[in-house]
Protein backbone atom coordinates (compact mmCIF):
# COMPACT_ATOMS: atom_id res chain seq x y z
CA UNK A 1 5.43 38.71 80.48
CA UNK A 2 5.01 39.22 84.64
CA UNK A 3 2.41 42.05 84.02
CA UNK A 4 4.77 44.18 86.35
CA UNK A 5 6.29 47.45 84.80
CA UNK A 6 10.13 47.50 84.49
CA UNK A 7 10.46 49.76 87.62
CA UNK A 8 8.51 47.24 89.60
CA UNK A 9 10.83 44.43 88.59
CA UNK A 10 13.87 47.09 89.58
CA UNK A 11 12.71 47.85 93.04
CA UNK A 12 11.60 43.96 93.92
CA UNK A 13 15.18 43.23 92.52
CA UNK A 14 16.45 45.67 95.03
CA UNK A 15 14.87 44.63 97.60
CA UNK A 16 16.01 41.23 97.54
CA UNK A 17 19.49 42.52 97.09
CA UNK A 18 19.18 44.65 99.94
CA UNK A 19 17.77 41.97 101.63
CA UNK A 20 20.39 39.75 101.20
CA UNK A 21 23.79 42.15 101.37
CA UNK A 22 22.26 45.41 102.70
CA UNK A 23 23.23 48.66 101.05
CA UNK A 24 26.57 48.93 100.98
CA UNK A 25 27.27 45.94 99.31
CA UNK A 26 24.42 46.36 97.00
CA UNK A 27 25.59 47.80 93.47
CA UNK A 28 23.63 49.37 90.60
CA UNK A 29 25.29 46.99 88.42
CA UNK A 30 23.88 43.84 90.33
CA UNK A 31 20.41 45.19 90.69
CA UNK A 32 20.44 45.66 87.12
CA UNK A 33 21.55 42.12 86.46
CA UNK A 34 18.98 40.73 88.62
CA UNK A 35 16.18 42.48 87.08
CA UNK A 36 17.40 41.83 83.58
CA UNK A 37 18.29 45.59 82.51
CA UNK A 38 20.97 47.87 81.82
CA UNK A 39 22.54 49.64 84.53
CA UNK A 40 21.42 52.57 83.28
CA UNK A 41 18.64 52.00 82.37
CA UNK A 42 18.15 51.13 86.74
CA UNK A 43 19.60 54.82 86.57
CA UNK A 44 17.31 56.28 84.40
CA UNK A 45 14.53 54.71 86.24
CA UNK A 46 15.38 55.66 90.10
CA UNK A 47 17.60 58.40 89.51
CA UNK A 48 20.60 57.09 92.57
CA UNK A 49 21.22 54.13 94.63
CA UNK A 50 19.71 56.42 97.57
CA UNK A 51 16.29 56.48 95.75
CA UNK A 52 16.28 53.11 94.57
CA UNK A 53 16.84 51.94 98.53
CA UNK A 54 14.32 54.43 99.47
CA UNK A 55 11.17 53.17 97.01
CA UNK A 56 12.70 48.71 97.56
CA UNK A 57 13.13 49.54 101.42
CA UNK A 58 9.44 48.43 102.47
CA UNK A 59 8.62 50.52 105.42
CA UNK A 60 9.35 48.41 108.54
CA UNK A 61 7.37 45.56 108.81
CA UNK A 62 5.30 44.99 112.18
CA UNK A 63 5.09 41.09 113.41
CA UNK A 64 1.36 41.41 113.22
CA UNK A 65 1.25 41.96 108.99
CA UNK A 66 2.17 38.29 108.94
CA UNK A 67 -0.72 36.66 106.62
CA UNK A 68 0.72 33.06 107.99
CA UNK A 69 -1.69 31.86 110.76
CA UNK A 70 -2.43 28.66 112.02
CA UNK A 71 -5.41 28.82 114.55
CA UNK A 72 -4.17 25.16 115.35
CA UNK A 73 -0.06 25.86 116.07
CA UNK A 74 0.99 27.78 119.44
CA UNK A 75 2.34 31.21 118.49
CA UNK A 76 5.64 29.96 118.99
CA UNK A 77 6.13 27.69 116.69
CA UNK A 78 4.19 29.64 114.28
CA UNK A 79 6.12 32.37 114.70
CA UNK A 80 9.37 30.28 113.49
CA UNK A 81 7.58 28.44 110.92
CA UNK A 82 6.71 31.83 109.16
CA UNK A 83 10.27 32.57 109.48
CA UNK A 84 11.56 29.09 108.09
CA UNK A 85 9.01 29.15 105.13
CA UNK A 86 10.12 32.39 103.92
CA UNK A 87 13.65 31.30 104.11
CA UNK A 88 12.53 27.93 101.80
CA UNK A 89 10.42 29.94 99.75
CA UNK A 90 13.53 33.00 99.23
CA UNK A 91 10.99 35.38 100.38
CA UNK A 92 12.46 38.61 101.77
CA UNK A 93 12.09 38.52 105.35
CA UNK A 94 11.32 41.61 107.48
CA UNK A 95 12.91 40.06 110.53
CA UNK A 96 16.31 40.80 108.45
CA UNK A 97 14.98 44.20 106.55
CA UNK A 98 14.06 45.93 110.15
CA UNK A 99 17.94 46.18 111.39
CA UNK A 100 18.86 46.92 107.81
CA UNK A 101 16.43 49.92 107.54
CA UNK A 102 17.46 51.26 111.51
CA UNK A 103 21.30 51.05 110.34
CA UNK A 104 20.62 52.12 106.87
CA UNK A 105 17.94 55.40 108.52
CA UNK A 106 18.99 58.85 108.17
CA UNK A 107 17.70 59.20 111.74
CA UNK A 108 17.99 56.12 113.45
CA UNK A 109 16.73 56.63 116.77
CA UNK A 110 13.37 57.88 115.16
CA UNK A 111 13.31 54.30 113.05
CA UNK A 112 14.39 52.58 115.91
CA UNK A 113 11.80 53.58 118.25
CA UNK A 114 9.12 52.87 115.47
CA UNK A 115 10.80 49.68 114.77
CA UNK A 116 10.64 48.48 118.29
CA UNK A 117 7.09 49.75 118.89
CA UNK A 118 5.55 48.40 115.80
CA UNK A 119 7.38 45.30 116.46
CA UNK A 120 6.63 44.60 120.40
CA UNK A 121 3.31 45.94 120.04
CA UNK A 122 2.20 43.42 116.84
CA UNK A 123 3.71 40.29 118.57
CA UNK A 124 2.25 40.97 122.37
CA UNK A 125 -1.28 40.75 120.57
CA UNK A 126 -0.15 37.57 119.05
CA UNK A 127 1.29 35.79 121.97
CA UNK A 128 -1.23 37.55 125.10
CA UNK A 129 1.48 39.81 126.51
CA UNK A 130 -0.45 42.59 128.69
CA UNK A 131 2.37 42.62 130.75
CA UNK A 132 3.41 46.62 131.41
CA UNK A 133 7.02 46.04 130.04
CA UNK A 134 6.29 43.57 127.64
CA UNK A 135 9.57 41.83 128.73
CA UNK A 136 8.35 38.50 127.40
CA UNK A 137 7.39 39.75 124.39
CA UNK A 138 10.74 41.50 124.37
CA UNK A 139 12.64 37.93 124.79
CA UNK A 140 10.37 36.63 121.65
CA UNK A 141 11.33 39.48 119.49
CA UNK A 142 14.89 38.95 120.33
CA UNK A 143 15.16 35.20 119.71
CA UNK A 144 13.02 35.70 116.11
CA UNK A 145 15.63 38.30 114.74
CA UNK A 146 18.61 35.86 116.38
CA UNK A 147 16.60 33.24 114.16
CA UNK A 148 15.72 35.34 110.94
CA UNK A 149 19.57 36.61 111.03
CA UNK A 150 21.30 33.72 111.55
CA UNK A 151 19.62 31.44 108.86
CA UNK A 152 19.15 34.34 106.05
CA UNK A 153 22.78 36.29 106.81
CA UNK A 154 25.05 33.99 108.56
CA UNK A 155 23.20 30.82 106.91
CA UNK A 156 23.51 28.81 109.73
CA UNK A 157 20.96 25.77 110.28
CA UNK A 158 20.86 24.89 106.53
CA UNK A 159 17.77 22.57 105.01
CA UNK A 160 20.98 20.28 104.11
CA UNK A 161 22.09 20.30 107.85
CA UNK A 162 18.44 20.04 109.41
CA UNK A 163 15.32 19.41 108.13
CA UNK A 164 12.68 22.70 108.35
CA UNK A 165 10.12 20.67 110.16
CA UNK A 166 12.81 20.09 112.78
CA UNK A 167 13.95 23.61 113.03
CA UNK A 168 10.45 24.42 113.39
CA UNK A 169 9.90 22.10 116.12
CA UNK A 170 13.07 22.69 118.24
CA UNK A 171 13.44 26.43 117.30
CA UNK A 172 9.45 26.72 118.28
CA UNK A 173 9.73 25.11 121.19
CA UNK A 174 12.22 27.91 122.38
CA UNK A 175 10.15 30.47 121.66
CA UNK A 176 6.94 28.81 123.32
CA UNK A 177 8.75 28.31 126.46
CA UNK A 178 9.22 32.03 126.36
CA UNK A 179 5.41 32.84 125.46
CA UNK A 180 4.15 30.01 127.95
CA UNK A 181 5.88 31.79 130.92
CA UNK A 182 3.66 35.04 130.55
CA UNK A 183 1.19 35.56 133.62
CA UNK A 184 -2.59 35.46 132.80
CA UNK A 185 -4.32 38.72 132.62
């Protein structure tokens, strides 16, 4: 037994549905399955679909929760390996939940500008940006969600078609160009 209480094992089922299809495509029926119980009894637990996405939808993630840190890797390639190891490990990854839970907001603009602040502000402390726009910082976020999205939604850059230590490596090296380009303080 996982110690975990059956709505526990409903809402980290959701999540990785949700995750992996977003909300639309995410049915009572498969959470259910995923978790092990009846659909109803997902019902009886979380009362709608709405309030099961509402308690599995983590609230947006900021860059600088990452546990994963390497005091001897550049940002960069950390940055992508956190990303890669997820993927490998079938973690969910927030770089995919964050446009999910903007789309998915009853008032997106509010969890968009939370989103991007939470988001720009947690990787400019990781990578030195005090620049006043925080365009560099800006160009990392951007190339992590292309990353995140394209190997967790579109599946692209498979462990069968390149090896993860690669990926990290040429992947990381994009995204350290990008943080090696910001001005000293």
């Amino acid at each position: 037994m996982s110690g975990k209480s059956t709505r526990d094992n409903i809402i980290d089922a959701a999540r990785r549905l949700f995750a992996q299809r977003g909300y639309t495509a995410t049915t009572i029926k498969d959470v259910a399955e995923l978790a092990g119980y009846s659909p109803a009894m997902v019902m009886k637990m979380m009362g709608s679909k709405a309030e099961l996405y509402k308690a599995a939808a983590p609230t947006l993630p900021s860059a600088a929760d990452d546990p994963h840190v390497c005091e001897d890797e550049a940002p960069g390639y950390r940055l992508v390996r956190n990303i890669v190891e997820r993927r490998d490990a079938d973690e969910s990854e927030p770089w995919v939940m964050m446009p999910l839970l903007i789309h998915e907001a009853p008032d997106r603009h509010a969890v968009r500008a939370d989103a991007r602040e939470r988001y720009i502000r947690g990787i400019s402390g990781k990578i030195g940006d005090t620049s006043d726009d925080r365009l560099p910082t800006q160009m990392v976020v951007a190339v992590l969600l292309g990353l995140a999205s394209g190997i967790r939604t579109v599946g692209i850059l498979p462990v069968d078609e390149i090896d993860p230590e690669d990926l990290v490596r040429r992947y990381g090296a994009v995204v350290q160009s990008i943080i090696d380009e910001i001005p000293a303080p």
